[in-house]
Protein backbone atom coordinates (compact mmCIF):
# COMPACT_ATOMS: atom_id res chain seq x y z
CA UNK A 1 -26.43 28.40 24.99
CA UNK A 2 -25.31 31.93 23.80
CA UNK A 3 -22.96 32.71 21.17
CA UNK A 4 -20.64 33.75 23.77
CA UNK A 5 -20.06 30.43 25.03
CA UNK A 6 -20.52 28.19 21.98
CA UNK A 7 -17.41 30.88 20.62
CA UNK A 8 -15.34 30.24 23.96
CA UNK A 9 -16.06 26.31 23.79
CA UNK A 10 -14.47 26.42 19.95
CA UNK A 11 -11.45 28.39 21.05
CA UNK A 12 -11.38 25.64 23.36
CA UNK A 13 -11.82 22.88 20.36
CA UNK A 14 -9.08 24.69 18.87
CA UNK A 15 -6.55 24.41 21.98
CA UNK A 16 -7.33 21.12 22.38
CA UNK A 17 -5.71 19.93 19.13
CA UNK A 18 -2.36 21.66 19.97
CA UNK A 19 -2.69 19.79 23.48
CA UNK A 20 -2.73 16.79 21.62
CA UNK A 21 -0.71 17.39 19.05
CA UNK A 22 1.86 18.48 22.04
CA UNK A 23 0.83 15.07 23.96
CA UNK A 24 1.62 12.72 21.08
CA UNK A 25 5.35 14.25 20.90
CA UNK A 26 6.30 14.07 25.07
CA UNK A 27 4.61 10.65 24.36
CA UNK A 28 7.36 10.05 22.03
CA UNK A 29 10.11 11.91 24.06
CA UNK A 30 9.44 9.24 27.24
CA UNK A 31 9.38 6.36 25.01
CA UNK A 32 13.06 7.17 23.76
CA UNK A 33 13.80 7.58 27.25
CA UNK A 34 13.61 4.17 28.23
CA UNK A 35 15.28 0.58 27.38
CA UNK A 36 13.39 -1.70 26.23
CA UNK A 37 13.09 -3.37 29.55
CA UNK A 38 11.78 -0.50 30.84
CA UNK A 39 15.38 0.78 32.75
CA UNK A 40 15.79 4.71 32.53
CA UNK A 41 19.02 5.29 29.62
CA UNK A 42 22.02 6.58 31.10
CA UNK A 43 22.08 9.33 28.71
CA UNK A 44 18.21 10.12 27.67
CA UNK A 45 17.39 12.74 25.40
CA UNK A 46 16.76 15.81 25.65
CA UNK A 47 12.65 16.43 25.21
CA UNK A 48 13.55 19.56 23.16
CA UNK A 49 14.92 17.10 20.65
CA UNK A 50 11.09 16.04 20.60
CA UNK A 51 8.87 19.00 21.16
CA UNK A 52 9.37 22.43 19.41
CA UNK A 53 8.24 24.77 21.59
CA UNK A 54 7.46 27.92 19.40
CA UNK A 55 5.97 25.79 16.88
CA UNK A 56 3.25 24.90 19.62
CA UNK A 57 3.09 28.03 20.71
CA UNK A 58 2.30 29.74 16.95
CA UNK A 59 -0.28 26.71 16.11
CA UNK A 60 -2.04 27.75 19.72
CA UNK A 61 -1.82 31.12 19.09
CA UNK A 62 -3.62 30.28 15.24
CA UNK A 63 -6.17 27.60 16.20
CA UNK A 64 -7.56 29.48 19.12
CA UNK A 65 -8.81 32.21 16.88
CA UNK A 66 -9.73 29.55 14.07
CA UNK A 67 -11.39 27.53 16.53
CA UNK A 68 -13.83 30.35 18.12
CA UNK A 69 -14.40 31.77 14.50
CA UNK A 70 -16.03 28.51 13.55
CA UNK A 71 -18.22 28.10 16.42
CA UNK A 72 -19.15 31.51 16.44
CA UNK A 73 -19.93 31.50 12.83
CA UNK A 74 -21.91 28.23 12.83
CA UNK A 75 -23.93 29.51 16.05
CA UNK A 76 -24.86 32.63 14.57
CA UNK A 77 -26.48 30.98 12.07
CA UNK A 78 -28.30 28.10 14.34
CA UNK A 79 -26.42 25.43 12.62
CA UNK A 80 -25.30 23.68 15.76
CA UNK A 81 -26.78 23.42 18.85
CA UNK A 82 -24.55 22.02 21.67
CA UNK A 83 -21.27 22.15 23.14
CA UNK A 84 -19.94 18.88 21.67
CA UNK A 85 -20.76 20.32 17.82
CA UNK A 86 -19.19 23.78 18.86
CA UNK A 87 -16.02 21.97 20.51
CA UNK A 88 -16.06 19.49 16.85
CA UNK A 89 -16.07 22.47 14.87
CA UNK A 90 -13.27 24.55 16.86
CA UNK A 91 -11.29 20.85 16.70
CA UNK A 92 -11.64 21.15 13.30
CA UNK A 93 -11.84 24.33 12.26
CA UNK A 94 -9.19 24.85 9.71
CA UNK A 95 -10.89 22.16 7.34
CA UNK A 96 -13.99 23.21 8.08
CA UNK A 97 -13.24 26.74 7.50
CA UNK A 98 -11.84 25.76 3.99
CA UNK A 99 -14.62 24.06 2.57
CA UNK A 100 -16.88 26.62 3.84
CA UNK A 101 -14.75 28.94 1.96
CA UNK A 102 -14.55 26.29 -1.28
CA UNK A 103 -18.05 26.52 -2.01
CA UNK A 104 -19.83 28.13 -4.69
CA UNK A 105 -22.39 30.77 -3.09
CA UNK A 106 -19.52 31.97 -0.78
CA UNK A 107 -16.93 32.38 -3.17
CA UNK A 108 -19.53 34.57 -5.45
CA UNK A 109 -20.01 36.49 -2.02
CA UNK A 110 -16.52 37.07 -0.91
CA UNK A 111 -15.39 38.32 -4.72
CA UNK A 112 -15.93 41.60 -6.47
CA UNK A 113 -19.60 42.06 -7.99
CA UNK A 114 -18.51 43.66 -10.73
CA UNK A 115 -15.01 43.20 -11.91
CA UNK A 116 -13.51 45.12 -15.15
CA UNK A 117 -13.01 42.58 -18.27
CA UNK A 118 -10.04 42.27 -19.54
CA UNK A 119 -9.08 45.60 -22.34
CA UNK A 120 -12.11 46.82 -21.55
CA UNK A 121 -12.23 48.71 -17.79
CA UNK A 122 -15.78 50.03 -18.34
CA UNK A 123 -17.39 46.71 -19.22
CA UNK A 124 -17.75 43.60 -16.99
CA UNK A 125 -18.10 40.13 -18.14
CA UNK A 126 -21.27 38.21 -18.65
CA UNK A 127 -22.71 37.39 -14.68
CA UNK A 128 -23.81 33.80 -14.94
CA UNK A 129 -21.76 30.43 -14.79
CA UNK A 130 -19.30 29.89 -17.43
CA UNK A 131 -19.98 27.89 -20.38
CA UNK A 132 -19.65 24.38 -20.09
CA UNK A 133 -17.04 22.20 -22.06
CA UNK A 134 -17.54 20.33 -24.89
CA UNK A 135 -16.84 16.80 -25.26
CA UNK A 136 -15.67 15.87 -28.58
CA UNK A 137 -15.77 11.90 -29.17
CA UNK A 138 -14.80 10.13 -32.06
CA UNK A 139 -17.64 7.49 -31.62
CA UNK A 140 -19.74 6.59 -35.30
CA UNK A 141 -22.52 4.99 -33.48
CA UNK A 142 -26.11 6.14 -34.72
CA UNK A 143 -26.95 7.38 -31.07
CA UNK A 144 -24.08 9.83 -31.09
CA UNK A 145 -23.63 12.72 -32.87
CA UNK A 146 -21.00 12.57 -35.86
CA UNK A 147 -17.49 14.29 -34.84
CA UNK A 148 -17.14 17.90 -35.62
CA UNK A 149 -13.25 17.21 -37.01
CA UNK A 150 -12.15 15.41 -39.58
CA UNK A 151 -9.32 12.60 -38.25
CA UNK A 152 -9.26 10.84 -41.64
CA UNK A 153 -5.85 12.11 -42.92
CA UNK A 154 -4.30 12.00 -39.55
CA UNK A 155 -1.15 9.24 -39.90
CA UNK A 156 1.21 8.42 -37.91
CA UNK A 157 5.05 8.56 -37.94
CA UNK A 158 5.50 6.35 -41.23
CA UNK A 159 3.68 7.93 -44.36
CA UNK A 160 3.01 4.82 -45.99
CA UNK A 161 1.27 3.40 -42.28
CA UNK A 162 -2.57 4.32 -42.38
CA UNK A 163 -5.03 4.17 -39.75
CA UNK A 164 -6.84 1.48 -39.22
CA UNK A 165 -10.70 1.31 -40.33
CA UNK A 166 -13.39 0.28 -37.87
CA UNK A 167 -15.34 -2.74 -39.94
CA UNK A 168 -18.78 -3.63 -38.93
């Protein structure tokens, strides 16, 4: 298949949840319609009581495009290979798109290389990860390491109240 057509069957992914989405709510607006034997209401609803038209029409006019970017992006890059995975992936394209987006090699890619530090325009931070955090426990075991604070003159509330001791 060509990247043409894997992008036209995700814009079609992408229509096909606002079809659906649309189908659930005339669903709804036919079952109000009715008794519950089945007998047409004198008075049934309105079905723009039930379906909001220019909502539909925005989400169409929003997943289309999301829905054809996906494919096309995942077919450009041979990770799918037939027109059930490029329909999936315009169905889903808005949480695809956003973990796609989420992870850590993209993010890098989509930011500025070389970003001023703070106070200091002509110097950028540090590349690499940032440090990681430091756990501080107040475990006495011999495996761990002895804490780095010292919590014995912490009390409580009440002066004369003192913590208690751990006894062997």
């Amino acid at each position: 298949m060509s990247v043409l057509q894997y992008t036209l069957i995700g814009a079609a992914g992408g229509a096909l949840v606002e079809a659906l989405d649309l189908f659930k709510w005339i669903t709804v607006w036919q079952g109000e319609r009715r008794t519950k034997s089945g007998a047409l209401k004198e008075s049934p609803p309105s079905w723009k009581l039930y379906v909001d038209v220019p909502k539909h029409v925005w989400l169409l006019v929003i997943r289309v495009p999301l829905g054809a970017a996906a494919a096309w992006l995942f077919s450009t890059t041979d990770q799918i290979s037939g027109a059930y995975a490029a329909l999936g992936f315009g169905f889903a394209a808005p949480a695809v798109l956003a973990q796609v987006g989420s992870l850590p090699g993209v993010d890098e890619a989509l930011q500025d290389p070389d970003p001023p530090a703070a106070g200091d325009p002509d110097r950028a931070p540090p590349p690499g990860p940032p440090p990681a955090p430091v756990l501080i426990t107040n475990s006495t075991d011999a495996s761990s390491p002895a804490p780095t604070e010292d919590i014995s003159s912490a009390k409580g509330d009440d002066e004369d109240e003192a913590l208690p001791e751990d006894k062997p």
